[in-house]
ModelCIF file with pLDDT and N, C-alpha, C, O atoms, coordinates in Angstrom:
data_MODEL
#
_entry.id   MODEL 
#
_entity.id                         1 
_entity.type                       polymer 
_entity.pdbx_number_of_molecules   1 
#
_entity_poly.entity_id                      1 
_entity_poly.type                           'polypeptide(L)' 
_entity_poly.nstd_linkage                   no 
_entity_poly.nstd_monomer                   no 
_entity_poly.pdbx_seq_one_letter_code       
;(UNK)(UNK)(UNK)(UNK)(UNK)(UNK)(UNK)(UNK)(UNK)(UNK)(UNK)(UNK)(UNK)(UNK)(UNK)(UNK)
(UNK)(UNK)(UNK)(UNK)(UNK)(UNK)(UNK)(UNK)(UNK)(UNK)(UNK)(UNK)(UNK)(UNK)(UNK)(UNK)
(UNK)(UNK)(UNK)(UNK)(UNK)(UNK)(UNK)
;
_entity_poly.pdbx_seq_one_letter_code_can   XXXXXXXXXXXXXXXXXXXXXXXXXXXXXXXXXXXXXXX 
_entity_poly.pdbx_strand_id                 A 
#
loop_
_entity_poly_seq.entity_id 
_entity_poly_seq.num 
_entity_poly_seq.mon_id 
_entity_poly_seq.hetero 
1 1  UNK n 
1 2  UNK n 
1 3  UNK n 
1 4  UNK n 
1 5  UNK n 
1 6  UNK n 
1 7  UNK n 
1 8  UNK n 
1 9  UNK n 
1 10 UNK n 
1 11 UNK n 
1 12 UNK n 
1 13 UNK n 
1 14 UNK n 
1 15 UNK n 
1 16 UNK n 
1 17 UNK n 
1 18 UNK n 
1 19 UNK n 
1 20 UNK n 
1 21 UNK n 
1 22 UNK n 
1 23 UNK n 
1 24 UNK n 
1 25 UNK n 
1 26 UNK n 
1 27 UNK n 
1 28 UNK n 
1 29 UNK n 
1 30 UNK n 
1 31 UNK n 
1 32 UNK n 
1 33 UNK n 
1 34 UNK n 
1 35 UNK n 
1 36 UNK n 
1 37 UNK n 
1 38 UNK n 
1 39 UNK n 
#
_struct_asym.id          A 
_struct_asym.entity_id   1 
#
loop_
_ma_qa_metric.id 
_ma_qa_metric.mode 
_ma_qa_metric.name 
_ma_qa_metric.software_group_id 
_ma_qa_metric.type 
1 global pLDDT . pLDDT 
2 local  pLDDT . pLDDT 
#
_ma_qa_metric_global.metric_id      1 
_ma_qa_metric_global.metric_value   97.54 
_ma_qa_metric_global.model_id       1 
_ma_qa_metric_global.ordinal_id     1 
#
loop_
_ma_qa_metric_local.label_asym_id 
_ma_qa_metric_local.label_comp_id 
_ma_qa_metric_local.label_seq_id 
_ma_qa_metric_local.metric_id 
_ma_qa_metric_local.metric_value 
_ma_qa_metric_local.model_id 
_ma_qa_metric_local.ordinal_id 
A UNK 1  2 97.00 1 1  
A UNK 2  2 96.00 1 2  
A UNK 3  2 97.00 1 3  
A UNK 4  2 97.00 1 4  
A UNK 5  2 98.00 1 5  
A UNK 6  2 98.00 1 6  
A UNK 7  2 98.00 1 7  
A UNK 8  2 98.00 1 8  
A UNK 9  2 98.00 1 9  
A UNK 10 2 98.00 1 10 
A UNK 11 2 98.00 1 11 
A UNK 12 2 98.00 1 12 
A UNK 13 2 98.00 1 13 
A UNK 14 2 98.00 1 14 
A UNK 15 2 97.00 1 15 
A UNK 16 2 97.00 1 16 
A UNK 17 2 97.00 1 17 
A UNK 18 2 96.00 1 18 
A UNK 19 2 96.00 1 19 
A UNK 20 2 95.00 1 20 
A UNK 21 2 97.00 1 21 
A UNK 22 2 97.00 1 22 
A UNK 23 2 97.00 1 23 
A UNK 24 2 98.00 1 24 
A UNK 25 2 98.00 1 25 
A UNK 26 2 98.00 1 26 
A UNK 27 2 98.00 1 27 
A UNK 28 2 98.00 1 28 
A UNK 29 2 98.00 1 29 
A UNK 30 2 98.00 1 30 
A UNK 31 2 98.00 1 31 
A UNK 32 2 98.00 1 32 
A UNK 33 2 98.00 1 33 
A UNK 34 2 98.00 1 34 
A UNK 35 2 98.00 1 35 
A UNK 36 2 98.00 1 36 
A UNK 37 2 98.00 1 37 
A UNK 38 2 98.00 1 38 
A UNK 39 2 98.00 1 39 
#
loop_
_atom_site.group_PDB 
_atom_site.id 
_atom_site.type_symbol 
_atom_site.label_atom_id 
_atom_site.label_alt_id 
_atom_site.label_comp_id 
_atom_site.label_asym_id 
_atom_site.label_entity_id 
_atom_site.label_seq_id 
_atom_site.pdbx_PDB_ins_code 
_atom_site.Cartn_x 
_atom_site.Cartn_y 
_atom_site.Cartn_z 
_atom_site.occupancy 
_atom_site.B_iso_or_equiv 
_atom_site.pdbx_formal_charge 
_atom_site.auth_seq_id 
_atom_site.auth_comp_id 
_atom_site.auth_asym_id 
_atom_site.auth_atom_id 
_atom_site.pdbx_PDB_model_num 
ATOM 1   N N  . UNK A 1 1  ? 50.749 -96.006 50.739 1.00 97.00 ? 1  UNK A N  1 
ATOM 2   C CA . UNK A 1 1  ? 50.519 -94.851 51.609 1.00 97.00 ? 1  UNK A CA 1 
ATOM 3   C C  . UNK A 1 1  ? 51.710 -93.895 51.613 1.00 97.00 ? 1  UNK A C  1 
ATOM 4   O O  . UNK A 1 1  ? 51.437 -92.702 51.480 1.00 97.00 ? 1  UNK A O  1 
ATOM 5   N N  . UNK A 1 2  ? 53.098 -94.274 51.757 1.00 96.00 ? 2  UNK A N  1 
ATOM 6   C CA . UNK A 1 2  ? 54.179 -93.653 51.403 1.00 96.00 ? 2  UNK A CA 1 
ATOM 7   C C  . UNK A 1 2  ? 54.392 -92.795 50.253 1.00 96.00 ? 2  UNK A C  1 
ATOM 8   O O  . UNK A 1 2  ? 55.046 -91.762 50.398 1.00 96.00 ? 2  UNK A O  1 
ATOM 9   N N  . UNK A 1 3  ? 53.909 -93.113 49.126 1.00 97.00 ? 3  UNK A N  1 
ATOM 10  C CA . UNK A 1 3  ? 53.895 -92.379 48.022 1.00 97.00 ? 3  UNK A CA 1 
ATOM 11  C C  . UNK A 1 3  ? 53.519 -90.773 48.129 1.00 97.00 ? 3  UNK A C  1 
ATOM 12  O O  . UNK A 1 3  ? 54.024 -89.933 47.384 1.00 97.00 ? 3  UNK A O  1 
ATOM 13  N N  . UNK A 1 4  ? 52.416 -90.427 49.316 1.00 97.00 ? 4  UNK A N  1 
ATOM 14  C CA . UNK A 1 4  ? 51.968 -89.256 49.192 1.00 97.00 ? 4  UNK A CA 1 
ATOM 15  C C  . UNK A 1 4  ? 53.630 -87.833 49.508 1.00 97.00 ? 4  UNK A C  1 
ATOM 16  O O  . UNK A 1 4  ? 53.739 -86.678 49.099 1.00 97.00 ? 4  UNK A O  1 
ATOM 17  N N  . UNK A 1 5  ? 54.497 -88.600 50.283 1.00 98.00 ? 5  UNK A N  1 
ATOM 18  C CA . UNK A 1 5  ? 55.854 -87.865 50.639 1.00 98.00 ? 5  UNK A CA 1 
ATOM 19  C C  . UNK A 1 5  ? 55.951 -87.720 49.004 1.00 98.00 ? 5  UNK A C  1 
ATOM 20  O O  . UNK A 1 5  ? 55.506 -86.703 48.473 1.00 98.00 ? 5  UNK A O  1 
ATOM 21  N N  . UNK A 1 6  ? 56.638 -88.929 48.104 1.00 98.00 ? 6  UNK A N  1 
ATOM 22  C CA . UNK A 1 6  ? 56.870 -88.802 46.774 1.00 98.00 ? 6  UNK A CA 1 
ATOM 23  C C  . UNK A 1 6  ? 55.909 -87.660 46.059 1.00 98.00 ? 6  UNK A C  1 
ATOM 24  O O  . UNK A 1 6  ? 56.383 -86.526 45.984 1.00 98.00 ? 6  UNK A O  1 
ATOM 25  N N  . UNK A 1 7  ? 55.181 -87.790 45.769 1.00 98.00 ? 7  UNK A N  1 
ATOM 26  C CA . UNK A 1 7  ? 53.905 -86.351 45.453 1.00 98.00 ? 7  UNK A CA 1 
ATOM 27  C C  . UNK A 1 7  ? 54.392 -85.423 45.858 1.00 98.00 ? 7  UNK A C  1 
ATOM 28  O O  . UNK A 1 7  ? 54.934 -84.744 44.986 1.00 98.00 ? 7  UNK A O  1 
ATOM 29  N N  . UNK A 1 8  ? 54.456 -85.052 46.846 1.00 98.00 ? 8  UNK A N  1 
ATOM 30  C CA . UNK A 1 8  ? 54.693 -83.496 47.299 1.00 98.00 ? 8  UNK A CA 1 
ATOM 31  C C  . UNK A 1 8  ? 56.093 -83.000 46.909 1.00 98.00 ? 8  UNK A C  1 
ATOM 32  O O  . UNK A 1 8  ? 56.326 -81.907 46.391 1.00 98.00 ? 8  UNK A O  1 
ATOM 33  N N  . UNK A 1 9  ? 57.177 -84.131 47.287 1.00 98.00 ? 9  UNK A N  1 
ATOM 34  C CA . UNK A 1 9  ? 58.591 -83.224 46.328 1.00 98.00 ? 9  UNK A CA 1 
ATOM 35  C C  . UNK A 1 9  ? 58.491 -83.190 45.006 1.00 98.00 ? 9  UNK A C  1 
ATOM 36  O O  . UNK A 1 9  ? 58.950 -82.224 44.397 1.00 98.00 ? 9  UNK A O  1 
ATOM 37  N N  . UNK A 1 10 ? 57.931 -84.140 44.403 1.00 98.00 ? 10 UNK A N  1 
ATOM 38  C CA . UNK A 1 10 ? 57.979 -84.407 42.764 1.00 98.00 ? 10 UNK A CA 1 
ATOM 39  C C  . UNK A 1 10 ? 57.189 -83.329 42.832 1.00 98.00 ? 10 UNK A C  1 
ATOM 40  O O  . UNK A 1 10 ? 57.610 -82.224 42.489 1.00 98.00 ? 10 UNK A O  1 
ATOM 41  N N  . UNK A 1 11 ? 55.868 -83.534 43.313 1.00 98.00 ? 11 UNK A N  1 
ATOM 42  C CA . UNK A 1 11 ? 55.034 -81.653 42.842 1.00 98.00 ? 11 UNK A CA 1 
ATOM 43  C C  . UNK A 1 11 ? 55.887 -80.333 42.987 1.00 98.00 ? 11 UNK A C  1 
ATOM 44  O O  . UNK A 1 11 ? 55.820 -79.408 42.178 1.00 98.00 ? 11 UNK A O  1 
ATOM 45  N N  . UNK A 1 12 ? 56.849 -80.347 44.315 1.00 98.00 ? 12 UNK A N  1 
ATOM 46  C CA . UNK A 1 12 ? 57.236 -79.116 44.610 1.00 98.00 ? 12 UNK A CA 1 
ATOM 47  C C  . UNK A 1 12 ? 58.614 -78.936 43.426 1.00 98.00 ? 12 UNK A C  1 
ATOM 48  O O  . UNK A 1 12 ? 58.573 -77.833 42.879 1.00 98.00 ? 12 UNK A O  1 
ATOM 49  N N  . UNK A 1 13 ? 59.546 -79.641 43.058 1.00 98.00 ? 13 UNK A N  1 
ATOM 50  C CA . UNK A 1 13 ? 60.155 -79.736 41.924 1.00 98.00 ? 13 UNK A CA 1 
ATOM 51  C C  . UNK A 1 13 ? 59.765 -79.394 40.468 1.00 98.00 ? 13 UNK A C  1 
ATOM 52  O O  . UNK A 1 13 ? 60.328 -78.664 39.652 1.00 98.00 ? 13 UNK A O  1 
ATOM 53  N N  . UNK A 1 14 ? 58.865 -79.985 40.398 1.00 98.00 ? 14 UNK A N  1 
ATOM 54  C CA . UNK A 1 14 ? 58.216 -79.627 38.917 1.00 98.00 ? 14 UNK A CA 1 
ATOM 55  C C  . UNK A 1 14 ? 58.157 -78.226 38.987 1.00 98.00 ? 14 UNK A C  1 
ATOM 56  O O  . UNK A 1 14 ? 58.717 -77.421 38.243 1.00 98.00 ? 14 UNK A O  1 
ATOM 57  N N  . UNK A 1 15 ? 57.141 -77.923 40.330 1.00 97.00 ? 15 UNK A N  1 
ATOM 58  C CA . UNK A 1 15 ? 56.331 -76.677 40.738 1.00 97.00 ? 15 UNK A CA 1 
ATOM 59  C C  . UNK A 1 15 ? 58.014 -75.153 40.445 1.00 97.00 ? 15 UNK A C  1 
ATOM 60  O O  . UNK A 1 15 ? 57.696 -74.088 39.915 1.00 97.00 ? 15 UNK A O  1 
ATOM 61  N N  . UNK A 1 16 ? 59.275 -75.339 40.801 1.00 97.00 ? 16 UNK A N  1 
ATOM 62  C CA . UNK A 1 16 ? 60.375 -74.795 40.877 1.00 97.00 ? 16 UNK A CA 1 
ATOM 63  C C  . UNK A 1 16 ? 61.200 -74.659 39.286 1.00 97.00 ? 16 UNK A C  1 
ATOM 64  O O  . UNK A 1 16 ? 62.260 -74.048 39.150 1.00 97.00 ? 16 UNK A O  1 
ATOM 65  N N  . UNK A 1 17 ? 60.460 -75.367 38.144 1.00 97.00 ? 17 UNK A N  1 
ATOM 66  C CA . UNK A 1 17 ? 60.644 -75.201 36.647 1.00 97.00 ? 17 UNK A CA 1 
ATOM 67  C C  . UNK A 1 17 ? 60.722 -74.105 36.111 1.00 97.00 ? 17 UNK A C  1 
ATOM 68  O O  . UNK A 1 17 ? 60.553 -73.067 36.751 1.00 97.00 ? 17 UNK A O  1 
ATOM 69  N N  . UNK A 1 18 ? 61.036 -74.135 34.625 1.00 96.00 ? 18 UNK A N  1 
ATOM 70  C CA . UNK A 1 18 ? 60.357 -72.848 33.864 1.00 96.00 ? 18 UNK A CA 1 
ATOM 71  C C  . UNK A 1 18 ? 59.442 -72.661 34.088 1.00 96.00 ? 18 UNK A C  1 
ATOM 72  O O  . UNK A 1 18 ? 58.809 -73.653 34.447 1.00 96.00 ? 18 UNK A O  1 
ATOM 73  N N  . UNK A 1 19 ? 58.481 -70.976 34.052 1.00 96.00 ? 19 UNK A N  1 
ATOM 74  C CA . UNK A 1 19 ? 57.390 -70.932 33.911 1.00 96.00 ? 19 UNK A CA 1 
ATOM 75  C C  . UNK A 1 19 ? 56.007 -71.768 32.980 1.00 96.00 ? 19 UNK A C  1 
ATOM 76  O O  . UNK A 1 19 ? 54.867 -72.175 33.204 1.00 96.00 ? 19 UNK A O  1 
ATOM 77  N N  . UNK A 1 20 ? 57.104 -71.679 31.705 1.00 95.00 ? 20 UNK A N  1 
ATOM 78  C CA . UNK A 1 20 ? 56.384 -72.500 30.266 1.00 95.00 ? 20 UNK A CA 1 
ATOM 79  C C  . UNK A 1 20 ? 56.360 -74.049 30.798 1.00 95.00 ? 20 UNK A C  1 
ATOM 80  O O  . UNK A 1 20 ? 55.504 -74.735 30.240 1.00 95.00 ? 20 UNK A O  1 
ATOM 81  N N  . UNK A 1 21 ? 57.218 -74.765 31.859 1.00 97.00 ? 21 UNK A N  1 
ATOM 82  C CA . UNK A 1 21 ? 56.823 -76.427 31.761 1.00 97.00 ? 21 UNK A CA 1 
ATOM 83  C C  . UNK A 1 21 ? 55.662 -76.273 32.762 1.00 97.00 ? 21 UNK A C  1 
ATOM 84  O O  . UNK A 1 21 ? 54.740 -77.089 32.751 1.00 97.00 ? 21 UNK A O  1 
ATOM 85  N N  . UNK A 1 22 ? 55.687 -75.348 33.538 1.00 97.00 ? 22 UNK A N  1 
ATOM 86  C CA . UNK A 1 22 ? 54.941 -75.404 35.022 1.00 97.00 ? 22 UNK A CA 1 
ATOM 87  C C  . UNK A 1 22 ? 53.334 -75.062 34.535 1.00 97.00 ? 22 UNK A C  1 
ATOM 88  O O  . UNK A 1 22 ? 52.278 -75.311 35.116 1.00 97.00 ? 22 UNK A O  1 
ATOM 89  N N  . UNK A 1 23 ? 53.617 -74.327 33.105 1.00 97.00 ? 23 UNK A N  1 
ATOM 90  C CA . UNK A 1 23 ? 52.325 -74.187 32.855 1.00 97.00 ? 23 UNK A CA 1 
ATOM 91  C C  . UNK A 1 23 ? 51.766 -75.569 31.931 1.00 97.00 ? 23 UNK A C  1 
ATOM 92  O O  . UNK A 1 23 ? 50.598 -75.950 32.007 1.00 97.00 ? 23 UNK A O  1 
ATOM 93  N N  . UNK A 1 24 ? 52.343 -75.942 31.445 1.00 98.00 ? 24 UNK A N  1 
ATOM 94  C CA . UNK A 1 24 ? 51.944 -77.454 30.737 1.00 98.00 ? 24 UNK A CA 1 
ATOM 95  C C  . UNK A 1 24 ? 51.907 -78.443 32.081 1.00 98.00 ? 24 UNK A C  1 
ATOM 96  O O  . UNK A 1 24 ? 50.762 -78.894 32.069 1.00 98.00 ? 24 UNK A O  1 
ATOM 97  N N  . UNK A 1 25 ? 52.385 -78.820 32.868 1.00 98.00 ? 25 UNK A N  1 
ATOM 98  C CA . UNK A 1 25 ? 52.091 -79.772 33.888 1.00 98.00 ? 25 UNK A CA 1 
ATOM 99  C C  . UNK A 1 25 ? 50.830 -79.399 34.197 1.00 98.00 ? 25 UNK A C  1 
ATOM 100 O O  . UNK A 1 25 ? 49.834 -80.077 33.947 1.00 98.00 ? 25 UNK A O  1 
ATOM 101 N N  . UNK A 1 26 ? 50.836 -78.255 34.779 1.00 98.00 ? 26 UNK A N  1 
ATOM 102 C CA . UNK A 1 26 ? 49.447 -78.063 35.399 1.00 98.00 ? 26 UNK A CA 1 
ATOM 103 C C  . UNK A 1 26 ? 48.227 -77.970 34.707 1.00 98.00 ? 26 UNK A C  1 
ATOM 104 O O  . UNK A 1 26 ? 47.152 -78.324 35.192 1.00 98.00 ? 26 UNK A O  1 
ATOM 105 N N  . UNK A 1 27 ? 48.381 -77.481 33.536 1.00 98.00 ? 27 UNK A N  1 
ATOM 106 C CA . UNK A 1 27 ? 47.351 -77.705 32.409 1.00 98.00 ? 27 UNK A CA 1 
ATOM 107 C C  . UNK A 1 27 ? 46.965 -79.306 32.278 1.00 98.00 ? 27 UNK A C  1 
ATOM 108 O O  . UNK A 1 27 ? 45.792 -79.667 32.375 1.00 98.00 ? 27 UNK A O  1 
ATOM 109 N N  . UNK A 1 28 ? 47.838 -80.058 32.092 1.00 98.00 ? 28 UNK A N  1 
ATOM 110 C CA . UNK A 1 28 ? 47.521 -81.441 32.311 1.00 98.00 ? 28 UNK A CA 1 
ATOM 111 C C  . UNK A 1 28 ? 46.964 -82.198 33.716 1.00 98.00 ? 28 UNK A C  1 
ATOM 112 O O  . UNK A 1 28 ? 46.288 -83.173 34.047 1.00 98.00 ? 28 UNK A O  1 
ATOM 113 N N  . UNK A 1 29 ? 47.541 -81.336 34.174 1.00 98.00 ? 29 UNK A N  1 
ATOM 114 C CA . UNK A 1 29 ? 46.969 -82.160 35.669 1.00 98.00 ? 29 UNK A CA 1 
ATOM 115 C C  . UNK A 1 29 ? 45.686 -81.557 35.631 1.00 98.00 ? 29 UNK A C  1 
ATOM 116 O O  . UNK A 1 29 ? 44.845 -82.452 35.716 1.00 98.00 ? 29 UNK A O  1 
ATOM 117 N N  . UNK A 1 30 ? 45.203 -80.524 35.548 1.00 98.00 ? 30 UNK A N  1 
ATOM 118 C CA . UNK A 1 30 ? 43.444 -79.917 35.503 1.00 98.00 ? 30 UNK A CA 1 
ATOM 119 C C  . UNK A 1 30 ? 42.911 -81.223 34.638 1.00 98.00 ? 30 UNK A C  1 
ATOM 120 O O  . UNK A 1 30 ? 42.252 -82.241 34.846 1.00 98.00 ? 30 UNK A O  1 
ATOM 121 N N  . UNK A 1 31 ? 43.607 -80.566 33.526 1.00 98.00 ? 31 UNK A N  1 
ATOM 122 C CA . UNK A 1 31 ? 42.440 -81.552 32.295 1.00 98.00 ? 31 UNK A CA 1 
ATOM 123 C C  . UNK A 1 31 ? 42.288 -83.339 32.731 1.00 98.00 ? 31 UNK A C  1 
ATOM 124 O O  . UNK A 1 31 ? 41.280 -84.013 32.515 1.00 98.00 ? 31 UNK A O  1 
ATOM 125 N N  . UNK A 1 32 ? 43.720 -83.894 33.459 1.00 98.00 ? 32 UNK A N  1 
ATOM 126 C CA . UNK A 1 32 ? 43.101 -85.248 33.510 1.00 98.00 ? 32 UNK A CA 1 
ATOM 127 C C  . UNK A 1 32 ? 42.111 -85.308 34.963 1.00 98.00 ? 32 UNK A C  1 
ATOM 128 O O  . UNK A 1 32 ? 41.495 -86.319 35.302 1.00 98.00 ? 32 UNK A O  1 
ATOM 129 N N  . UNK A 1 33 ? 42.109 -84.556 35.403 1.00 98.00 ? 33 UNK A N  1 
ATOM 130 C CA . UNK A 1 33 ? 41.135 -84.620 36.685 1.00 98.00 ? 33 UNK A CA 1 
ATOM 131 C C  . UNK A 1 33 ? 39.565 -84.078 36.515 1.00 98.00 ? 33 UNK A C  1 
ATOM 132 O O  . UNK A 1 33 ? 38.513 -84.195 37.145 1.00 98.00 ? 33 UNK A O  1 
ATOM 133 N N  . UNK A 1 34 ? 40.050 -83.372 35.217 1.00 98.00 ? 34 UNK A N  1 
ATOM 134 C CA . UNK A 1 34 ? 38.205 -83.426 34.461 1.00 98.00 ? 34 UNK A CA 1 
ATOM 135 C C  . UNK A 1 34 ? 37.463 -84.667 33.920 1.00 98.00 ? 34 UNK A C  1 
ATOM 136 O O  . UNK A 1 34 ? 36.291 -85.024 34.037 1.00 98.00 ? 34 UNK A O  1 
ATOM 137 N N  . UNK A 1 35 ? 38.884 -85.390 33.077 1.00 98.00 ? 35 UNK A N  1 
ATOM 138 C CA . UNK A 1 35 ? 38.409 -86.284 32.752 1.00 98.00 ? 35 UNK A CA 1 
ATOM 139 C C  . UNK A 1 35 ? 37.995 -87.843 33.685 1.00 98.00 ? 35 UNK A C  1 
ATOM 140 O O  . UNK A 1 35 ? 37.183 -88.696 33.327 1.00 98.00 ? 35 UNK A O  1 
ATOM 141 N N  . UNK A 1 36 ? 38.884 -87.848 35.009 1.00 98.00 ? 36 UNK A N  1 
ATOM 142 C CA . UNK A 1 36 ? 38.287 -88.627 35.830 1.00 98.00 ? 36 UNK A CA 1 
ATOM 143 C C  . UNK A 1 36 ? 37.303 -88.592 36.495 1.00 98.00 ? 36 UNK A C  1 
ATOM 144 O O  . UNK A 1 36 ? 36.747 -89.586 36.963 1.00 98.00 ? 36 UNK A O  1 
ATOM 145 N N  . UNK A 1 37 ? 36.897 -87.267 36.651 1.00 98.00 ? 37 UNK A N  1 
ATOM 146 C CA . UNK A 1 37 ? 34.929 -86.637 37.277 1.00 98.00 ? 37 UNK A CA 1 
ATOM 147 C C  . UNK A 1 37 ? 34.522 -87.566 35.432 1.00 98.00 ? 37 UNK A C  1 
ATOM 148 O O  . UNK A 1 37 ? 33.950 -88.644 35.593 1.00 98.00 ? 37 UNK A O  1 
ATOM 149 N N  . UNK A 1 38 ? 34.629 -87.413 34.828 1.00 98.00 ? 38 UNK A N  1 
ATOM 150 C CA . UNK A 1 38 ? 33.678 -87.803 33.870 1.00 98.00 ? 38 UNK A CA 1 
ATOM 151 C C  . UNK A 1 38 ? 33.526 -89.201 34.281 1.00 98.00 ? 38 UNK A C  1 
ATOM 152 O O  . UNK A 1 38 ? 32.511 -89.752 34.705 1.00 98.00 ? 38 UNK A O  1 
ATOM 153 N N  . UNK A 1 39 ? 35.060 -89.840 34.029 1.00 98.00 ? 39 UNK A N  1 
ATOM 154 C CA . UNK A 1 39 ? 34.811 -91.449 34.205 1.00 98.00 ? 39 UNK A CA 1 
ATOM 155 C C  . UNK A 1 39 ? 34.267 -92.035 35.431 1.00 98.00 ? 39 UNK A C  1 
ATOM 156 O O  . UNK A 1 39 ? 34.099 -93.252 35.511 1.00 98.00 ? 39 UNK A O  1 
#
């Protein structure tokens, strides 16, 4: 249950990157959450 604190700085960190990594994280995070609606 604690983990969700971990999530939100690790998101907000990433989120504070280059533009170019911030756009590959998030590109990945879409696409694997398409692929878990599939599974």
């Amino acid at each position: 249950l604690g983990c969700y604190l971990f999530w939100i700085v690790n998101y907000i960190l990433i989120g504070r990157q280059e533009k170019k990594e911030v756009c590959r994280f998030f590109a990945a995070d879409f696409l694997s959450r398409v692929v878990c609606l599939v599974c």
